[in-house]
PDB file of N, CA and C in Angstrom:
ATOM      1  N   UNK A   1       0.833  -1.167   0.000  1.00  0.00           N
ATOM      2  CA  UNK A   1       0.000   0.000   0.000  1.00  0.00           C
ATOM      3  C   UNK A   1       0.884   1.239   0.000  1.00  0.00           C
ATOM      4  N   UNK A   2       0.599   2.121  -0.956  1.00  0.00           N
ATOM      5  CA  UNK A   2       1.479   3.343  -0.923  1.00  0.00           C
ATOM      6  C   UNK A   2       0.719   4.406  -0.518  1.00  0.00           C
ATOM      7  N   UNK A   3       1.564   5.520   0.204  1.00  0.00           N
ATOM      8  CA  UNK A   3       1.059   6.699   0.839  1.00  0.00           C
ATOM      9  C   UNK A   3      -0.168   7.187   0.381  1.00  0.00           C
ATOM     10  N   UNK A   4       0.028   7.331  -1.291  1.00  0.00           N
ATOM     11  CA  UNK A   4      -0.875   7.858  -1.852  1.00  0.00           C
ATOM     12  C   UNK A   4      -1.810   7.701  -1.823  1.00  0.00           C
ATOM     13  N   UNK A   5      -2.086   6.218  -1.818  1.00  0.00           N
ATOM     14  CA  UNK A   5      -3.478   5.670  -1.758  1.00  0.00           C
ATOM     15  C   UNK A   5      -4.563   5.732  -0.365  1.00  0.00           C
ATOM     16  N   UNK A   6      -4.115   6.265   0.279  1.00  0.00           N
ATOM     17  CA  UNK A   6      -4.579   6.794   1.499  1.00  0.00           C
ATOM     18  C   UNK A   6      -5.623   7.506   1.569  1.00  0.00           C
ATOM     19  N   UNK A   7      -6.734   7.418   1.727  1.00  0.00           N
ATOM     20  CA  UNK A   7      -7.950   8.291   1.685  1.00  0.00           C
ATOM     21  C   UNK A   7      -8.393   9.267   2.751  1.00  0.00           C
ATOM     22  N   UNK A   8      -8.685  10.574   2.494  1.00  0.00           N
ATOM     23  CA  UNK A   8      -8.509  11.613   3.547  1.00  0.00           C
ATOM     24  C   UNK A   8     -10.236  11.486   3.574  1.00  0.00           C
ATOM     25  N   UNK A   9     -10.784  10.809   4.867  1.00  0.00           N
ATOM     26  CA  UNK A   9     -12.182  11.208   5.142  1.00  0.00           C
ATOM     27  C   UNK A   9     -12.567  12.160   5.743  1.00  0.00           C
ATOM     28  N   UNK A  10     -14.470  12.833   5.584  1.00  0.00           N
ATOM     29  CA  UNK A  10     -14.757  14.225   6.109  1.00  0.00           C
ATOM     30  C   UNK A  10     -14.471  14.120   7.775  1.00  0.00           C
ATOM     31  N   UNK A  11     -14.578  13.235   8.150  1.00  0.00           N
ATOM     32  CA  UNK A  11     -13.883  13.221  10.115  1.00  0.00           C
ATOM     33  C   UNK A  11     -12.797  13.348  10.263  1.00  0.00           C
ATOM     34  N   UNK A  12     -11.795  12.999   9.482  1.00  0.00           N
ATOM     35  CA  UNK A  12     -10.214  12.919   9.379  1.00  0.00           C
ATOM     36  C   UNK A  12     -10.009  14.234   9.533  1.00  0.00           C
ATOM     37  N   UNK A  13     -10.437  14.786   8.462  1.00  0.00           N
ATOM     38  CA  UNK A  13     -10.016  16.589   8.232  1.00  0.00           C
ATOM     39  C   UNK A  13     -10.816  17.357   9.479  1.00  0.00           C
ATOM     40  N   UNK A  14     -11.920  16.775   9.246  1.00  0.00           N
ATOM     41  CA  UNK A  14     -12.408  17.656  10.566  1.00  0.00           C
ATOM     42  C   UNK A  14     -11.389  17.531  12.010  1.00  0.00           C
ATOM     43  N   UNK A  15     -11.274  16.186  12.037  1.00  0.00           N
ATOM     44  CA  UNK A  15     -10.385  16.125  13.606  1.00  0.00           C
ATOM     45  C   UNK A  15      -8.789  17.238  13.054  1.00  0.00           C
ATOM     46  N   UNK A  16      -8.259  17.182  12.327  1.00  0.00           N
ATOM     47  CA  UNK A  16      -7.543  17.869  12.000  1.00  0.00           C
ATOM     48  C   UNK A  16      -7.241  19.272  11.990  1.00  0.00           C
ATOM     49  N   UNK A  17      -8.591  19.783  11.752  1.00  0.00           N
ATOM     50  CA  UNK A  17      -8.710  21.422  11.764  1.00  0.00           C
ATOM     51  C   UNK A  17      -8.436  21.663  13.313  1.00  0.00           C
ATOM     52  N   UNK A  18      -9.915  20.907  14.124  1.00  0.00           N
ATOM     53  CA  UNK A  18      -9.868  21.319  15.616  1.00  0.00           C
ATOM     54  C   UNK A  18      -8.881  21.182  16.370  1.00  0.00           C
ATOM     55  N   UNK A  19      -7.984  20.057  15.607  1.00  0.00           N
ATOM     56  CA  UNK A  19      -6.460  19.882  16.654  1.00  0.00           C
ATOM     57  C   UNK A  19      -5.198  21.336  16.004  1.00  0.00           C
ATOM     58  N   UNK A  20      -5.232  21.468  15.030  1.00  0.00           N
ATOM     59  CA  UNK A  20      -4.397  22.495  14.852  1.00  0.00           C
ATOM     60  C   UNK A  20      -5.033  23.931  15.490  1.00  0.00           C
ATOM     61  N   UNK A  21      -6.622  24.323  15.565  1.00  0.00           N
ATOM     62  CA  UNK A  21      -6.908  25.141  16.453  1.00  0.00           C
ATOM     63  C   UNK A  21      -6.717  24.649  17.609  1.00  0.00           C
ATOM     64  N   UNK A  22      -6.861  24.003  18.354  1.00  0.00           N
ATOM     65  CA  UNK A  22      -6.559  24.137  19.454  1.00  0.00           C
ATOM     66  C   UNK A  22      -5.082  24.072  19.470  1.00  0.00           C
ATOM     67  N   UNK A  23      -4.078  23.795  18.943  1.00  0.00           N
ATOM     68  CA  UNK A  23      -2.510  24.071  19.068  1.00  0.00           C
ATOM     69  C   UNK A  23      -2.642  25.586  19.259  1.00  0.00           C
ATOM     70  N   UNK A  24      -2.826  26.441  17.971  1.00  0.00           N
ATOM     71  CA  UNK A  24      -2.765  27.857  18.095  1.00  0.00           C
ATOM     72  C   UNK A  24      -3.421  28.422  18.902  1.00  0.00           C
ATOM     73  N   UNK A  25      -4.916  27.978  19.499  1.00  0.00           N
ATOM     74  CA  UNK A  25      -5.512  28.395  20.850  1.00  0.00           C
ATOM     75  C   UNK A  25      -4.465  28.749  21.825  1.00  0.00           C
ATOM     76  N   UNK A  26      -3.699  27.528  22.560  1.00  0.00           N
ATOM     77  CA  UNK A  26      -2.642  27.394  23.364  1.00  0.00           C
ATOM     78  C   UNK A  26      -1.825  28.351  22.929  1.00  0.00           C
ATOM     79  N   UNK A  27      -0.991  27.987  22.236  1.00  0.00           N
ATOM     80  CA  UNK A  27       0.266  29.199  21.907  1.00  0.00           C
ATOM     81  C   UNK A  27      -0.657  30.330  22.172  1.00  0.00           C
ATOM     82  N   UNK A  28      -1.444  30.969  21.711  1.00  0.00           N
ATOM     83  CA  UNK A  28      -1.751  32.879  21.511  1.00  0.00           C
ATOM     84  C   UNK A  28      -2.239  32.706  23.172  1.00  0.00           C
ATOM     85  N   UNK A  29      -2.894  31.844  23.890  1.00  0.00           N
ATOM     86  CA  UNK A  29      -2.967  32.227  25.201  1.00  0.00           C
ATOM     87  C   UNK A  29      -1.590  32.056  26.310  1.00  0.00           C
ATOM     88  N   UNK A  30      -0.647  31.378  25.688  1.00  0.00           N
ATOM     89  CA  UNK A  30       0.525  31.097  26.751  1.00  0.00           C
ATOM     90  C   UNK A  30       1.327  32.719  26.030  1.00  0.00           C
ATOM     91  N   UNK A  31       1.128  33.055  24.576  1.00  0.00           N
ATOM     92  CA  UNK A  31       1.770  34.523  25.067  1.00  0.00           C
ATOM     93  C   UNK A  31       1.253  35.691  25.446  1.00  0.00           C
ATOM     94  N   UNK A  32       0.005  35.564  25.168  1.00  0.00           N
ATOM     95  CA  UNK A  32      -0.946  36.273  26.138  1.00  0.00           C
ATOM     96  C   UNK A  32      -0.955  36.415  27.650  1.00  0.00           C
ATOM     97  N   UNK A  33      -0.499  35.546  28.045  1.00  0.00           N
ATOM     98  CA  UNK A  33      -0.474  35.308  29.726  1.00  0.00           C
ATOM     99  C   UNK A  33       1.191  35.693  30.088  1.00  0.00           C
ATOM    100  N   UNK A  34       1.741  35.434  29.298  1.00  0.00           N
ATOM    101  CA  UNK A  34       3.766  35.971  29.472  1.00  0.00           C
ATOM    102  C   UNK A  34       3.217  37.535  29.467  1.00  0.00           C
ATOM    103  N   UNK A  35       2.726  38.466  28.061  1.00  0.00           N
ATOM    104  CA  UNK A  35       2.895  39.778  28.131  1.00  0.00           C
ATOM    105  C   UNK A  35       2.100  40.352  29.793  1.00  0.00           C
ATOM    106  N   UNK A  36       1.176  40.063  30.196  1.00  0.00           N
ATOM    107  CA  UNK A  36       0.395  40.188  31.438  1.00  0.00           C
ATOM    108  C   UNK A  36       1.251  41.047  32.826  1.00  0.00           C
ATOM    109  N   UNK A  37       0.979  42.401  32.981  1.00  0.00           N
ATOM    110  CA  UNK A  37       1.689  42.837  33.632  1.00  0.00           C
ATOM    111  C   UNK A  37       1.666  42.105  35.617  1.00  0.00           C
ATOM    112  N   UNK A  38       2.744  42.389  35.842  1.00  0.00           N
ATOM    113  CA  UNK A  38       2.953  40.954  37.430  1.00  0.00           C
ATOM    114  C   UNK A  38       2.352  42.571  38.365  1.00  0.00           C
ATOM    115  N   UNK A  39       1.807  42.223  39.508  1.00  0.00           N
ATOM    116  CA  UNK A  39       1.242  42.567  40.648  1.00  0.00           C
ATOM    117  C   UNK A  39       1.192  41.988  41.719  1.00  0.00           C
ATOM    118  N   UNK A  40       2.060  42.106  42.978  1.00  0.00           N
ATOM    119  CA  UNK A  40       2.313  41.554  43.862  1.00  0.00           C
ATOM    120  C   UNK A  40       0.963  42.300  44.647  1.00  0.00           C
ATOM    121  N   UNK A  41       0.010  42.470  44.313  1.00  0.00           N
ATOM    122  CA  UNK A  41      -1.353  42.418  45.248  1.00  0.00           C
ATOM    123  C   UNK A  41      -1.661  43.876  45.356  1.00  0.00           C
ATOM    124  N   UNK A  42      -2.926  43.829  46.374  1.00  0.00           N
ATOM    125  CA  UNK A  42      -3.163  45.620  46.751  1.00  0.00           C
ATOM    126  C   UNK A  42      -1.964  46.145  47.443  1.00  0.00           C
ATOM    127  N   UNK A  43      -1.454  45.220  48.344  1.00  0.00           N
ATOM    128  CA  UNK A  43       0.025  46.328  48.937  1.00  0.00           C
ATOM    129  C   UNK A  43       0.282  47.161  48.071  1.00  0.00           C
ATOM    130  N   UNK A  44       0.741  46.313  47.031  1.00  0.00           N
ATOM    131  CA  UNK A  44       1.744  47.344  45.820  1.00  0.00           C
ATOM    132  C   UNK A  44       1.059  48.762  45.392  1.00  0.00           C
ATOM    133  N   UNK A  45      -0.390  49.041  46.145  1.00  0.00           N
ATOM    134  CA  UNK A  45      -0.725  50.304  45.443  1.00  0.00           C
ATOM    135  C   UNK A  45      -0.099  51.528  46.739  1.00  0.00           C
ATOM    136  N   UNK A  46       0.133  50.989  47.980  1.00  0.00           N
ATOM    137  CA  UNK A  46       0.386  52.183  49.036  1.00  0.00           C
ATOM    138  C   UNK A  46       1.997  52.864  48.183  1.00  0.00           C
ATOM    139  N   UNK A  47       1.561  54.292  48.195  1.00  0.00           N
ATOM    140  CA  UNK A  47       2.925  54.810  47.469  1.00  0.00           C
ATOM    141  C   UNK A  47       2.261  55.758  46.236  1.00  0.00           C
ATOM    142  N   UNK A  48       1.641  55.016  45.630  1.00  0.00           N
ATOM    143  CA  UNK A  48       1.066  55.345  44.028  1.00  0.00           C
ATOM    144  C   UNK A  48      -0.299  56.166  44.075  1.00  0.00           C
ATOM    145  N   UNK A  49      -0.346  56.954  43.177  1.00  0.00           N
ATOM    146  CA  UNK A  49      -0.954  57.790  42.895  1.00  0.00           C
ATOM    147  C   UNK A  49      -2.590  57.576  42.365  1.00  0.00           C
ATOM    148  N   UNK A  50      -3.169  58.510  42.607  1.00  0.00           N
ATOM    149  CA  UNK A  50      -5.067  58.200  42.669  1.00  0.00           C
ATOM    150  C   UNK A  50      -5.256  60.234  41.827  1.00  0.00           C
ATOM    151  N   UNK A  51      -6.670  59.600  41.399  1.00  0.00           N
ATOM    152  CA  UNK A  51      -7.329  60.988  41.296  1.00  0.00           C
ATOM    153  C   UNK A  51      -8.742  60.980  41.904  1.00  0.00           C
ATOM    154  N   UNK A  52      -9.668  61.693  42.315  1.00  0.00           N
ATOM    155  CA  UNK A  52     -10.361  61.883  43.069  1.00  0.00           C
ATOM    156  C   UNK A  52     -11.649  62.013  42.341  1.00  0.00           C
ATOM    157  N   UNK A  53     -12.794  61.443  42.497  1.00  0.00           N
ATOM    158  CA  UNK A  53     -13.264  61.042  41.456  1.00  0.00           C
ATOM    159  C   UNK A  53     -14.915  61.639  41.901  1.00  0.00           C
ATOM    160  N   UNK A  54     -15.356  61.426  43.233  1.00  0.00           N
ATOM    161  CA  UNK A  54     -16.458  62.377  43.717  1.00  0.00           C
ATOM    162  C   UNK A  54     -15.440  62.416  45.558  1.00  0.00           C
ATOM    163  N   UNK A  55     -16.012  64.212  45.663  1.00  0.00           N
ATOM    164  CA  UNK A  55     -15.056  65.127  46.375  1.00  0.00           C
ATOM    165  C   UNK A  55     -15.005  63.924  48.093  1.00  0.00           C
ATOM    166  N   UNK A  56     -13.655  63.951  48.609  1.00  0.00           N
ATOM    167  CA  UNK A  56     -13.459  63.292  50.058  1.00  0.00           C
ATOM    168  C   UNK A  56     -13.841  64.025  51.213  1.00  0.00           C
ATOM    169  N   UNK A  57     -15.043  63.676  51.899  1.00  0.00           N
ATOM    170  CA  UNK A  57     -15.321  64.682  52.700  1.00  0.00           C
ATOM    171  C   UNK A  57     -15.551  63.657  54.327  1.00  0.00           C
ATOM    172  N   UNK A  58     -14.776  63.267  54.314  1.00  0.00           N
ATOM    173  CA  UNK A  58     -14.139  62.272  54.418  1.00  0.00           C
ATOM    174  C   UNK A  58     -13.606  60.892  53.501  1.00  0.00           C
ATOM    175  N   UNK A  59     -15.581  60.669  52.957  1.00  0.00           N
ATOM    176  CA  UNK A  59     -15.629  59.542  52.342  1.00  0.00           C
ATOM    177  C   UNK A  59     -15.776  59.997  51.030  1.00  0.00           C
ATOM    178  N   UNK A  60     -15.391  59.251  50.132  1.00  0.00           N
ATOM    179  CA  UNK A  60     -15.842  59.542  48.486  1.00  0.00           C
ATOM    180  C   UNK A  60     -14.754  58.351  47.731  1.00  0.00           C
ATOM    181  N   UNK A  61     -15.000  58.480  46.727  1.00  0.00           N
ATOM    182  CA  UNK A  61     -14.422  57.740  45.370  1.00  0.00           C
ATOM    183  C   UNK A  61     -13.167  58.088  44.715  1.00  0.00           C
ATOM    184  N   UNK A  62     -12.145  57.265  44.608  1.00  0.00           N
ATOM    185  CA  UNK A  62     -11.264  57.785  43.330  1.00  0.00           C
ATOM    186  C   UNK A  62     -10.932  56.921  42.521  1.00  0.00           C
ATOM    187  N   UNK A  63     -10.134  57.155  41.153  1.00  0.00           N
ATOM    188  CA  UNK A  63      -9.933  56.629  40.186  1.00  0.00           C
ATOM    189  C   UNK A  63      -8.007  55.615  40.747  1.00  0.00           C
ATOM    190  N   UNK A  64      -8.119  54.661  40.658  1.00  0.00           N
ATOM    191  CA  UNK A  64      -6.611  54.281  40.909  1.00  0.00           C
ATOM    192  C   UNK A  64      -6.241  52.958  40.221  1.00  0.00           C
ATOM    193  N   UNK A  65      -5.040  52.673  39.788  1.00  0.00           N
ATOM    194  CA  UNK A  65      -4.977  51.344  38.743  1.00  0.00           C
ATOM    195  C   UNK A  65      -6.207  51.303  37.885  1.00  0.00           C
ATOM    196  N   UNK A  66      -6.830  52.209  37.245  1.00  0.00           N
ATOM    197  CA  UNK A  66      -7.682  51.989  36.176  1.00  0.00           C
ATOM    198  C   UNK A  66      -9.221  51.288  36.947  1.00  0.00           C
ATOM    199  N   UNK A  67      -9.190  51.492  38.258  1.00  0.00           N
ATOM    200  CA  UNK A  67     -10.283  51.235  38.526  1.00  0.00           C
ATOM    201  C   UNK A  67     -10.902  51.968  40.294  1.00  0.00           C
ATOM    202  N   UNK A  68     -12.175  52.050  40.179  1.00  0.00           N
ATOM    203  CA  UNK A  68     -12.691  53.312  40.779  1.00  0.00           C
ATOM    204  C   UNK A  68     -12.630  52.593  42.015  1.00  0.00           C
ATOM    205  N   UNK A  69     -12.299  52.602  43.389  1.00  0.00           N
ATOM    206  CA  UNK A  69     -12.101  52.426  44.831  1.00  0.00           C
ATOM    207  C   UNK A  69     -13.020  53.566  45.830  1.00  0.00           C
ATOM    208  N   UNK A  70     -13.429  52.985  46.783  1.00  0.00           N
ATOM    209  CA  UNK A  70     -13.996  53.760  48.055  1.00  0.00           C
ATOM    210  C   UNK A  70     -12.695  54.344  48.632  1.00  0.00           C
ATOM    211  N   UNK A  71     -12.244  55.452  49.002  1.00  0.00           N
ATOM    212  CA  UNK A  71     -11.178  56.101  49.305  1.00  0.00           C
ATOM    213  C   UNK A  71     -11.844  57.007  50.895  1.00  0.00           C
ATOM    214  N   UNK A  72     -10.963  57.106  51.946  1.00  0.00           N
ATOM    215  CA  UNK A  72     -10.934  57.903  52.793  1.00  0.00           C
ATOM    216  C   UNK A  72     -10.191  59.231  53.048  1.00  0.00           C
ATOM    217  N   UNK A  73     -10.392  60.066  53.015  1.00  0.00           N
ATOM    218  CA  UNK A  73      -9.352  61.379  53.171  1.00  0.00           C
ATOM    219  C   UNK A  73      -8.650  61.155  54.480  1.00  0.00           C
ATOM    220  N   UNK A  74      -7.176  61.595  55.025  1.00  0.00           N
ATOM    221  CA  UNK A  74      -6.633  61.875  55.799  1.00  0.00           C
ATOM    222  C   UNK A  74      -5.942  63.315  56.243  1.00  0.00           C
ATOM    223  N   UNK A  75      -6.918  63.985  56.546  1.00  0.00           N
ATOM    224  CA  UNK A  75      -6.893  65.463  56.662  1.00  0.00           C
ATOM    225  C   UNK A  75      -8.073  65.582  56.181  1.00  0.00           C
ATOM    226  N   UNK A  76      -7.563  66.850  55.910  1.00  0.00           N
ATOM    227  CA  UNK A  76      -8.686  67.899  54.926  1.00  0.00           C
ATOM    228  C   UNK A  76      -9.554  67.229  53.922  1.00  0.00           C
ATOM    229  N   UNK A  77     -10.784  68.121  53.418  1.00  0.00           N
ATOM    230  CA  UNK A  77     -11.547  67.753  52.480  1.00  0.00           C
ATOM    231  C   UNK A  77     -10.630  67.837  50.867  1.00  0.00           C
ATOM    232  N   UNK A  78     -10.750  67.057  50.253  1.00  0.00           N
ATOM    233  CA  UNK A  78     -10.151  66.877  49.152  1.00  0.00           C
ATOM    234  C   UNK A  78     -11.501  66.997  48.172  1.00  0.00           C
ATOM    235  N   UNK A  79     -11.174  67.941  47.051  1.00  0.00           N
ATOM    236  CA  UNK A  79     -11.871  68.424  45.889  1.00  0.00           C
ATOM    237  C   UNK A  79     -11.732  66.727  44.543  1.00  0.00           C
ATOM    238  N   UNK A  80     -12.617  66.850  43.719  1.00  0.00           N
ATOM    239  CA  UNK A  80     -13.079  66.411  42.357  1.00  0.00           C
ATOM    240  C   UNK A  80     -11.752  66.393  41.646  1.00  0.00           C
ATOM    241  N   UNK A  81     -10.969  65.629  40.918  1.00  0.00           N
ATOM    242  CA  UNK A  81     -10.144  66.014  39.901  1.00  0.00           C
ATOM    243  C   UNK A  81      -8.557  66.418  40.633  1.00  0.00           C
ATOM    244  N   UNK A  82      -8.280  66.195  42.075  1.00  0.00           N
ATOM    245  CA  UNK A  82      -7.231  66.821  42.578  1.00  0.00           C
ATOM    246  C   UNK A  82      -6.144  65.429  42.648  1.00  0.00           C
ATOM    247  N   UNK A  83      -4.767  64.938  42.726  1.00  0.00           N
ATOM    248  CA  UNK A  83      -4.508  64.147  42.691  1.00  0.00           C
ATOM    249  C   UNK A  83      -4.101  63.283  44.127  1.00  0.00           C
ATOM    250  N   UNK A  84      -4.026  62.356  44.589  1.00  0.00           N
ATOM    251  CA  UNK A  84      -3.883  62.004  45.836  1.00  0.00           C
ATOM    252  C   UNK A  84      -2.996  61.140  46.035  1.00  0.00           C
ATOM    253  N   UNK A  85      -2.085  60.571  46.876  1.00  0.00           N
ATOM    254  CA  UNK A  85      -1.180  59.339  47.260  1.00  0.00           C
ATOM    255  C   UNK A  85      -1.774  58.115  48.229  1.00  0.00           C
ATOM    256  N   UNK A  86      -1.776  57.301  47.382  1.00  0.00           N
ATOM    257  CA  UNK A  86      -2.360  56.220  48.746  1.00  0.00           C
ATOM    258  C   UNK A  86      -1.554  55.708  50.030  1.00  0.00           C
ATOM    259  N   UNK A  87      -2.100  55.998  51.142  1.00  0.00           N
ATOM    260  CA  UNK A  87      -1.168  55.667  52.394  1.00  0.00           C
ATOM    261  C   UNK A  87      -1.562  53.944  52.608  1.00  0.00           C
ATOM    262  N   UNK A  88      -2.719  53.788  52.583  1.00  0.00           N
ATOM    263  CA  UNK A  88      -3.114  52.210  53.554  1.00  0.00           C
ATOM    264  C   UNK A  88      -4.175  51.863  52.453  1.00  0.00           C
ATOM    265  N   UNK A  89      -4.234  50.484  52.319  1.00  0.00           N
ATOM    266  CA  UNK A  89      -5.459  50.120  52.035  1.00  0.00           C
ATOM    267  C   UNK A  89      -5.941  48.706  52.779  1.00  0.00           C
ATOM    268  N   UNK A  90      -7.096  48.985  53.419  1.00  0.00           N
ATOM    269  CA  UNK A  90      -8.038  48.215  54.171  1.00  0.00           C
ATOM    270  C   UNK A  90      -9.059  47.638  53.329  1.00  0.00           C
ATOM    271  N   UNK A  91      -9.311  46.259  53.206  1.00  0.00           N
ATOM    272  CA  UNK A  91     -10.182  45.292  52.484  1.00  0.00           C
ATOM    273  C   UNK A  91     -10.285  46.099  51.585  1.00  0.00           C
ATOM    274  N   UNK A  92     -11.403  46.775  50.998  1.00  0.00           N
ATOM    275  CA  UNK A  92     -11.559  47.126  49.185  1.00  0.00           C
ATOM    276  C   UNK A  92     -11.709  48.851  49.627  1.00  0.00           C
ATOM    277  N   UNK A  93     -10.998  49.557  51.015  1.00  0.00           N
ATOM    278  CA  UNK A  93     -10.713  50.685  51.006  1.00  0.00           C
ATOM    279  C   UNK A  93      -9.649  51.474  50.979  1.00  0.00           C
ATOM    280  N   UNK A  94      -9.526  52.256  50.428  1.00  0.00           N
ATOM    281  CA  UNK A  94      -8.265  53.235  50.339  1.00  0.00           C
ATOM    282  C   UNK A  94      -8.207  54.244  51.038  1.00  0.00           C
ATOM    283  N   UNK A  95      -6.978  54.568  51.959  1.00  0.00           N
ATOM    284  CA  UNK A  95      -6.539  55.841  52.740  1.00  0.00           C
ATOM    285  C   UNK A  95      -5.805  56.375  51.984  1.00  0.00           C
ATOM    286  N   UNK A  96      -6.166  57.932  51.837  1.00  0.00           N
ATOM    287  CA  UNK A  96      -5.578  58.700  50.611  1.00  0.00           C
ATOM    288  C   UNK A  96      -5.034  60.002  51.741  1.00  0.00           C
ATOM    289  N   UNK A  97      -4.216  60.570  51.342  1.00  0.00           N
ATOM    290  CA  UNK A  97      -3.816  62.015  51.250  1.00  0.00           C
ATOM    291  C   UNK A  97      -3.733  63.471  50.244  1.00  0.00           C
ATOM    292  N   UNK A  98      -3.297  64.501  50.417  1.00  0.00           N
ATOM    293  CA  UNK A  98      -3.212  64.680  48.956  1.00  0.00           C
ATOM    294  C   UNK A  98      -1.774  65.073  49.160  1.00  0.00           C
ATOM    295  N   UNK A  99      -1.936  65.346  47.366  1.00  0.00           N
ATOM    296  CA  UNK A  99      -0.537  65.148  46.291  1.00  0.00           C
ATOM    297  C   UNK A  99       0.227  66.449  47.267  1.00  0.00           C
ATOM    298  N   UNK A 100       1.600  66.390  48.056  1.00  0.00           N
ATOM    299  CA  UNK A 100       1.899  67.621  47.719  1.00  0.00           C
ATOM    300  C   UNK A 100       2.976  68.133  46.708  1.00  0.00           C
ATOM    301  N   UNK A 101       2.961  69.337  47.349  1.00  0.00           N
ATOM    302  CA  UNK A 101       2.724  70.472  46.066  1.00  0.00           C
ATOM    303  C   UNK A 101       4.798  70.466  45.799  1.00  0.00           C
ATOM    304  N   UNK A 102       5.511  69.973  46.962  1.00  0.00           N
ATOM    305  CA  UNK A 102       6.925  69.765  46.706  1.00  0.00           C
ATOM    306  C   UNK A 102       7.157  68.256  45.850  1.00  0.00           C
ATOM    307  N   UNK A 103       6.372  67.622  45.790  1.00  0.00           N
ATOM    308  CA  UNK A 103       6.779  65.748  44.577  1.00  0.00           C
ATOM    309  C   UNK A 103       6.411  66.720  43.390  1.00  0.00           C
ATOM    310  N   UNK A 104       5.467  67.494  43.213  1.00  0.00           N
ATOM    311  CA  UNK A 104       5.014  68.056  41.731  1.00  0.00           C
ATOM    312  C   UNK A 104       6.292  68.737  40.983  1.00  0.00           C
ATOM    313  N   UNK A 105       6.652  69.753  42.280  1.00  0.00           N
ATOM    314  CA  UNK A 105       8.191  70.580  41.393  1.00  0.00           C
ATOM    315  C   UNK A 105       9.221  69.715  41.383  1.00  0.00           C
ATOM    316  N   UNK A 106       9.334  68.409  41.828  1.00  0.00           N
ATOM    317  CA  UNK A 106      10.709  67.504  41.507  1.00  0.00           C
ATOM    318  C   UNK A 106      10.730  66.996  40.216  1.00  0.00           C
TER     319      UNK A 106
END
Protein backbone atom coordinates (compact mmCIF):
# COMPACT_ATOMS: atom_id res chain seq x y z
CA UNK A 1 0.00 0.00 0.00
CA UNK A 2 1.48 3.34 -0.92
CA UNK A 3 1.06 6.70 0.84
CA UNK A 4 -0.87 7.86 -1.85
CA UNK A 5 -3.48 5.67 -1.76
CA UNK A 6 -4.58 6.79 1.50
CA UNK A 7 -7.95 8.29 1.69
CA UNK A 8 -8.51 11.61 3.55
CA UNK A 9 -12.18 11.21 5.14
CA UNK A 10 -14.76 14.22 6.11
CA UNK A 11 -13.88 13.22 10.11
CA UNK A 12 -10.21 12.92 9.38
CA UNK A 13 -10.02 16.59 8.23
CA UNK A 14 -12.41 17.66 10.57
CA UNK A 15 -10.38 16.12 13.61
CA UNK A 16 -7.54 17.87 12.00
CA UNK A 17 -8.71 21.42 11.76
CA UNK A 18 -9.87 21.32 15.62
CA UNK A 19 -6.46 19.88 16.65
CA UNK A 20 -4.40 22.49 14.85
CA UNK A 21 -6.91 25.14 16.45
CA UNK A 22 -6.56 24.14 19.45
CA UNK A 23 -2.51 24.07 19.07
CA UNK A 24 -2.77 27.86 18.09
CA UNK A 25 -5.51 28.39 20.85
CA UNK A 26 -2.64 27.39 23.36
CA UNK A 27 0.27 29.20 21.91
CA UNK A 28 -1.75 32.88 21.51
CA UNK A 29 -2.97 32.23 25.20
CA UNK A 30 0.52 31.10 26.75
CA UNK A 31 1.77 34.52 25.07
CA UNK A 32 -0.95 36.27 26.14
CA UNK A 33 -0.47 35.31 29.73
CA UNK A 34 3.77 35.97 29.47
CA UNK A 35 2.90 39.78 28.13
CA UNK A 36 0.40 40.19 31.44
CA UNK A 37 1.69 42.84 33.63
CA UNK A 38 2.95 40.95 37.43
CA UNK A 39 1.24 42.57 40.65
CA UNK A 40 2.31 41.55 43.86
CA UNK A 41 -1.35 42.42 45.25
CA UNK A 42 -3.16 45.62 46.75
CA UNK A 43 0.03 46.33 48.94
CA UNK A 44 1.74 47.34 45.82
CA UNK A 45 -0.73 50.30 45.44
CA UNK A 46 0.39 52.18 49.04
CA UNK A 47 2.93 54.81 47.47
CA UNK A 48 1.07 55.35 44.03
CA UNK A 49 -0.95 57.79 42.89
CA UNK A 50 -5.07 58.20 42.67
CA UNK A 51 -7.33 60.99 41.30
CA UNK A 52 -10.36 61.88 43.07
CA UNK A 53 -13.26 61.04 41.46
CA UNK A 54 -16.46 62.38 43.72
CA UNK A 55 -15.06 65.13 46.37
CA UNK A 56 -13.46 63.29 50.06
CA UNK A 57 -15.32 64.68 52.70
CA UNK A 58 -14.14 62.27 54.42
CA UNK A 59 -15.63 59.54 52.34
CA UNK A 60 -15.84 59.54 48.49
CA UNK A 61 -14.42 57.74 45.37
CA UNK A 62 -11.26 57.79 43.33
CA UNK A 63 -9.93 56.63 40.19
CA UNK A 64 -6.61 54.28 40.91
CA UNK A 65 -4.98 51.34 38.74
CA UNK A 66 -7.68 51.99 36.18
CA UNK A 67 -10.28 51.24 38.53
CA UNK A 68 -12.69 53.31 40.78
CA UNK A 69 -12.10 52.43 44.83
CA UNK A 70 -14.00 53.76 48.06
CA UNK A 71 -11.18 56.10 49.30
CA UNK A 72 -10.93 57.90 52.79
CA UNK A 73 -9.35 61.38 53.17
CA UNK A 74 -6.63 61.88 55.80
CA UNK A 75 -6.89 65.46 56.66
CA UNK A 76 -8.69 67.90 54.93
CA UNK A 77 -11.55 67.75 52.48
CA UNK A 78 -10.15 66.88 49.15
CA UNK A 79 -11.87 68.42 45.89
CA UNK A 80 -13.08 66.41 42.36
CA UNK A 81 -10.14 66.01 39.90
CA UNK A 82 -7.23 66.82 42.58
CA UNK A 83 -4.51 64.15 42.69
CA UNK A 84 -3.88 62.00 45.84
CA UNK A 85 -1.18 59.34 47.26
CA UNK A 86 -2.36 56.22 48.75
CA UNK A 87 -1.17 55.67 52.39
CA UNK A 88 -3.11 52.21 53.55
CA UNK A 89 -5.46 50.12 52.03
CA UNK A 90 -8.04 48.21 54.17
CA UNK A 91 -10.18 45.29 52.48
CA UNK A 92 -11.56 47.13 49.18
CA UNK A 93 -10.71 50.68 51.01
CA UNK A 94 -8.26 53.24 50.34
CA UNK A 95 -6.54 55.84 52.74
CA UNK A 96 -5.58 58.70 50.61
CA UNK A 97 -3.82 62.02 51.25
CA UNK A 98 -3.21 64.68 48.96
CA UNK A 99 -0.54 65.15 46.29
CA UNK A 100 1.90 67.62 47.72
CA UNK A 101 2.72 70.47 46.07
CA UNK A 102 6.93 69.77 46.71
CA UNK A 103 6.78 65.75 44.58
CA UNK A 104 5.01 68.06 41.73
CA UNK A 105 8.19 70.58 41.39
CA UNK A 106 10.71 67.50 41.51
Amino acid sequence: MDFMDFEMTGPIIIAIVFAVAFIIFVIYAIVKGQRRKLSAGIEDMIGKEAVVQTALNPRGTVLAEGELWTAIAEGSKIETGEEVIITKVEGLKLWVTKKSKEKEEK
